[in-house]
N, C-alpha and C. Protein backbone atom coordinates (compact mmCIF):
# COMPACT_ATOMS: atom_id res chain seq x y z
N UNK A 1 73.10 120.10 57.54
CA UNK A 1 72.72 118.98 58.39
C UNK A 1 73.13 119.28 59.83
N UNK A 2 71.91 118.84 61.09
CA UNK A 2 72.73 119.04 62.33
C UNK A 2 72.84 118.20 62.94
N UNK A 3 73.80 118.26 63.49
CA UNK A 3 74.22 116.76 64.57
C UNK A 3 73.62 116.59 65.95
N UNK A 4 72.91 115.91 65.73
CA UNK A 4 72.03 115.54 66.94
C UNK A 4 72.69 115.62 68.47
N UNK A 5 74.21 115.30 67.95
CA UNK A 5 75.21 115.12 69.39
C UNK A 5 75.25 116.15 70.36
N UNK A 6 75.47 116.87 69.10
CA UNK A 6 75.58 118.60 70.13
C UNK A 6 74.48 118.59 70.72
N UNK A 7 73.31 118.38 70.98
CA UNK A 7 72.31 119.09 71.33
C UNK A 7 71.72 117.85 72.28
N UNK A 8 72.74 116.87 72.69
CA UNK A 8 72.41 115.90 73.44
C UNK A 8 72.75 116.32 75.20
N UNK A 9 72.63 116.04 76.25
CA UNK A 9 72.96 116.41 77.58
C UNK A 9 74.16 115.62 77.97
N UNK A 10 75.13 114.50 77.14
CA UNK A 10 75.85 114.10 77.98
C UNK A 10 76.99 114.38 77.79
N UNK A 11 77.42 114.45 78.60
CA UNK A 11 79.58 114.58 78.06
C UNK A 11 80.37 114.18 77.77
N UNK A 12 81.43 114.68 77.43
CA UNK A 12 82.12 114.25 76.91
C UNK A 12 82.83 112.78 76.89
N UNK A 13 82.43 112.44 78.87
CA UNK A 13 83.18 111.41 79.45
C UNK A 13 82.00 110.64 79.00
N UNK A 14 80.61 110.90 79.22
CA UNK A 14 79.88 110.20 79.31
C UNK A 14 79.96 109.34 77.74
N UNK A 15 80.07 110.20 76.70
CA UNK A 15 80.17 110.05 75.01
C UNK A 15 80.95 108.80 74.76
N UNK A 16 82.44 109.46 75.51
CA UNK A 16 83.59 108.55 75.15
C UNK A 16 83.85 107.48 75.48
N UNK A 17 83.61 107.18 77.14
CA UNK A 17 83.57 106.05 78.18
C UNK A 17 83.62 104.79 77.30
N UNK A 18 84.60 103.81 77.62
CA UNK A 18 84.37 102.54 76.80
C UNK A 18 84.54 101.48 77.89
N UNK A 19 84.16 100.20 78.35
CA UNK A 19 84.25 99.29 78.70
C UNK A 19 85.82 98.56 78.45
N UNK A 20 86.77 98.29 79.25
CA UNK A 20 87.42 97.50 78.98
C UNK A 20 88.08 96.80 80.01
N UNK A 21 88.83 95.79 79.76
CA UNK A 21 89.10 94.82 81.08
C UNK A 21 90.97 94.87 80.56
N UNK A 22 91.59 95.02 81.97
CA UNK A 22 92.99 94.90 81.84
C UNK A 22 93.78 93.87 81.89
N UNK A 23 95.16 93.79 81.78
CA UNK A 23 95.81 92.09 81.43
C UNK A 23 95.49 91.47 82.53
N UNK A 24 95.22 92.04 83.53
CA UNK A 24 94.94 91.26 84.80
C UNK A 24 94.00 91.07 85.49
N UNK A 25 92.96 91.25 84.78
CA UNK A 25 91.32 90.99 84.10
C UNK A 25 90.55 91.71 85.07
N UNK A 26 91.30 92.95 85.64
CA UNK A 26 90.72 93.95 86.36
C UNK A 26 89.37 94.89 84.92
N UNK A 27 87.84 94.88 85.51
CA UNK A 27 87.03 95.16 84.36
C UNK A 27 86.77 97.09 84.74
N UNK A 28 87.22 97.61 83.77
CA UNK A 28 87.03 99.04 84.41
C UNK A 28 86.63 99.71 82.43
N UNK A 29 86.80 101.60 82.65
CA UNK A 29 86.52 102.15 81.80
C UNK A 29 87.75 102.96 81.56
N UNK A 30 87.91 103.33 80.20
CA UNK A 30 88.63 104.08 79.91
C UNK A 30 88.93 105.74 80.04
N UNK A 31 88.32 105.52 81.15
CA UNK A 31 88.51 106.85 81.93
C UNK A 31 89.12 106.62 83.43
N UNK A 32 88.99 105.59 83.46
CA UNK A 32 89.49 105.39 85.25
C UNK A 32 91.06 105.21 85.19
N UNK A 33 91.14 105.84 86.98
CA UNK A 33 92.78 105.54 86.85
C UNK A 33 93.82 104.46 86.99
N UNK A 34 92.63 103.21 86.70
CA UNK A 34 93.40 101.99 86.94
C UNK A 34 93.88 102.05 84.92
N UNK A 35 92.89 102.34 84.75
CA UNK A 35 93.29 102.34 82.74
C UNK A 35 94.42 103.37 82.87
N UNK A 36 94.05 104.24 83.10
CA UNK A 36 95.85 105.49 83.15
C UNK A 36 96.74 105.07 83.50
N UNK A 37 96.88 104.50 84.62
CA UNK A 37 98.08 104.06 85.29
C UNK A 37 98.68 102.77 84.11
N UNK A 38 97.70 101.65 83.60
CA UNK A 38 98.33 101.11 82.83
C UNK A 38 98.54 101.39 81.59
N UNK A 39 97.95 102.68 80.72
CA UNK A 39 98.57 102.91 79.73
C UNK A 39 99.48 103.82 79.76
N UNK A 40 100.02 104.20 81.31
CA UNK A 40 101.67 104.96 81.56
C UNK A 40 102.11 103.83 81.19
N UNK A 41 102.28 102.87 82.03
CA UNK A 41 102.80 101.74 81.59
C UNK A 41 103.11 101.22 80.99
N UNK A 42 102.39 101.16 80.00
CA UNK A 42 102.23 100.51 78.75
C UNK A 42 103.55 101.32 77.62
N UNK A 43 103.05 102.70 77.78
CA UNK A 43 103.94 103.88 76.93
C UNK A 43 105.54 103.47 77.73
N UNK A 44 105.80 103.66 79.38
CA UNK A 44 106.92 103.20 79.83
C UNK A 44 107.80 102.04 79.63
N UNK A 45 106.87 101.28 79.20
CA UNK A 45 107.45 99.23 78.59
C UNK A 45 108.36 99.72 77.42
N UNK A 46 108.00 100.71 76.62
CA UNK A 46 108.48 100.79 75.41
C UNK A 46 109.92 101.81 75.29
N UNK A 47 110.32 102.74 76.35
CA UNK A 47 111.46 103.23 76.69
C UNK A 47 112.73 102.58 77.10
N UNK A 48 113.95 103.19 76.75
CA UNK A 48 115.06 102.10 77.36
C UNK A 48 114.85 102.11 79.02
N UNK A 49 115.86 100.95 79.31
CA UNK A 49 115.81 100.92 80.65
C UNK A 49 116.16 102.36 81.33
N UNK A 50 117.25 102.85 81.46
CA UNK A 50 117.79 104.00 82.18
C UNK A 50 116.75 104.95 81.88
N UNK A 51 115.70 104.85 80.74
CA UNK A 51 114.88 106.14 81.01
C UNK A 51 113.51 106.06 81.31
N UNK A 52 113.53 104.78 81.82
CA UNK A 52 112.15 104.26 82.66
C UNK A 52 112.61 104.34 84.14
N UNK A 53 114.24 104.51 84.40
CA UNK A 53 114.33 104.73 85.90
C UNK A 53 114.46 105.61 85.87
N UNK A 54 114.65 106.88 85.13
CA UNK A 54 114.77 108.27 85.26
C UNK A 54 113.60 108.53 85.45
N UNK A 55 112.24 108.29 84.96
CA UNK A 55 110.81 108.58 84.66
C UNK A 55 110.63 108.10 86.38
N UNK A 56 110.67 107.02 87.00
CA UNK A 56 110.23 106.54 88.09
C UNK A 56 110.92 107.66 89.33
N UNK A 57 112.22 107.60 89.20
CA UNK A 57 112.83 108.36 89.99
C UNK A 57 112.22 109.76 90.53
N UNK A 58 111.76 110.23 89.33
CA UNK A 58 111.40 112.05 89.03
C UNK A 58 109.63 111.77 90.17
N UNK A 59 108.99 110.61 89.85
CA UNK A 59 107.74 110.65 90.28
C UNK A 59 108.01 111.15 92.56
N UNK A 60 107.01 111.88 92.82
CA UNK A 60 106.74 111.70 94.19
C UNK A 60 105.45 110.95 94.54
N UNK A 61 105.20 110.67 93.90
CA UNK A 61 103.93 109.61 94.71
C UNK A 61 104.01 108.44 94.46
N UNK A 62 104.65 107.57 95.64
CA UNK A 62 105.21 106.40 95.57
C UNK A 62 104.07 105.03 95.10
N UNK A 63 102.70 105.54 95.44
CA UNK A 63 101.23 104.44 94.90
C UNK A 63 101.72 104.60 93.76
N UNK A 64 101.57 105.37 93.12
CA UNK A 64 101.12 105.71 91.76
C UNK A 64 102.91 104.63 91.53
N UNK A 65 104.30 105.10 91.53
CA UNK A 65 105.56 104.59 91.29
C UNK A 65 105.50 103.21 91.75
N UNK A 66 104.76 102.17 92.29
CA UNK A 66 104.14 100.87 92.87
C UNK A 66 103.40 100.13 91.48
N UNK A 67 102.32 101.54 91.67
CA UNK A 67 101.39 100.90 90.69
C UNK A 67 101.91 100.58 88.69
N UNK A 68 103.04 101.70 88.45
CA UNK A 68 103.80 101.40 87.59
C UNK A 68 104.59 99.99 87.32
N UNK A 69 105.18 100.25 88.48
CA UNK A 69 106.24 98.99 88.46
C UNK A 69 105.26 97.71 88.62
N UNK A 70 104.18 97.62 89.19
CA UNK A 70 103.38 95.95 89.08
C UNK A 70 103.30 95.73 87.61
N UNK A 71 102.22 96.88 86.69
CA UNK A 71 102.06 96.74 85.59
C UNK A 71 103.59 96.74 84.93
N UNK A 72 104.53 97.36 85.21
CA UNK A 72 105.88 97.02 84.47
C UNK A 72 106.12 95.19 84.23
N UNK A 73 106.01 94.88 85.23
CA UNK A 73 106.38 93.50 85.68
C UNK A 73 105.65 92.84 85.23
N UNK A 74 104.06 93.00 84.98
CA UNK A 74 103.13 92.32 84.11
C UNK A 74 103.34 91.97 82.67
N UNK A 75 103.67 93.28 82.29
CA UNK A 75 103.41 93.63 81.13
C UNK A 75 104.74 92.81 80.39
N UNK A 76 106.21 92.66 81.11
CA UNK A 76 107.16 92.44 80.82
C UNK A 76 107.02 90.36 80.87
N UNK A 77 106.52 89.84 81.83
CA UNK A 77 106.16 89.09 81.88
C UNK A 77 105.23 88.10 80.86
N UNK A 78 104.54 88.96 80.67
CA UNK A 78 103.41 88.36 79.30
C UNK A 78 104.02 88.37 77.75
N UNK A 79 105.00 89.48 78.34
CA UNK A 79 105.84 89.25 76.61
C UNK A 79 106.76 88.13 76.58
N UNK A 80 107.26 87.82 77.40
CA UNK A 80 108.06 86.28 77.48
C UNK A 80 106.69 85.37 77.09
């Protein structure tokens, strides 16, 4: 049997791409870096404290160390 997929023109991103909207009803795809940034986040919520400031500390790009800590604060927020 052959799989039609292979022999289709789109890629991989194009294949996978899913629609989804974030806690803060920002509507994007699961390829963009507003979805990355919050599923660092997401993975970071779940570390102890001291090694979510070790993780922040180590970063040099302070957007991206911003954009963590909002979604930190979100994310920490909604669980109360």
């Amino acid at each position: 049997m052959i799989n039609e997929d292979l022999f289709t023109s789109k890629t991989i991103k194009e294949r996978t791409t899913k629609p989804v909207t974030l806690p803060d009803g920002t509507k994007t795809d699961t390829w963009s870096k507003e979805y990355m940034l919050y599923c660092e986040a997401l993975n970071l919520s779940r570390k102890p404290l001291d090694k979510r400031r070790q993780w922040l500390n180590k970063l040099k790009d302070q957007k991206r160390v911003e954009g963590l800590k909002t979604w930190l604060r979100l994310i920490w927020k909604n669980k109360n």
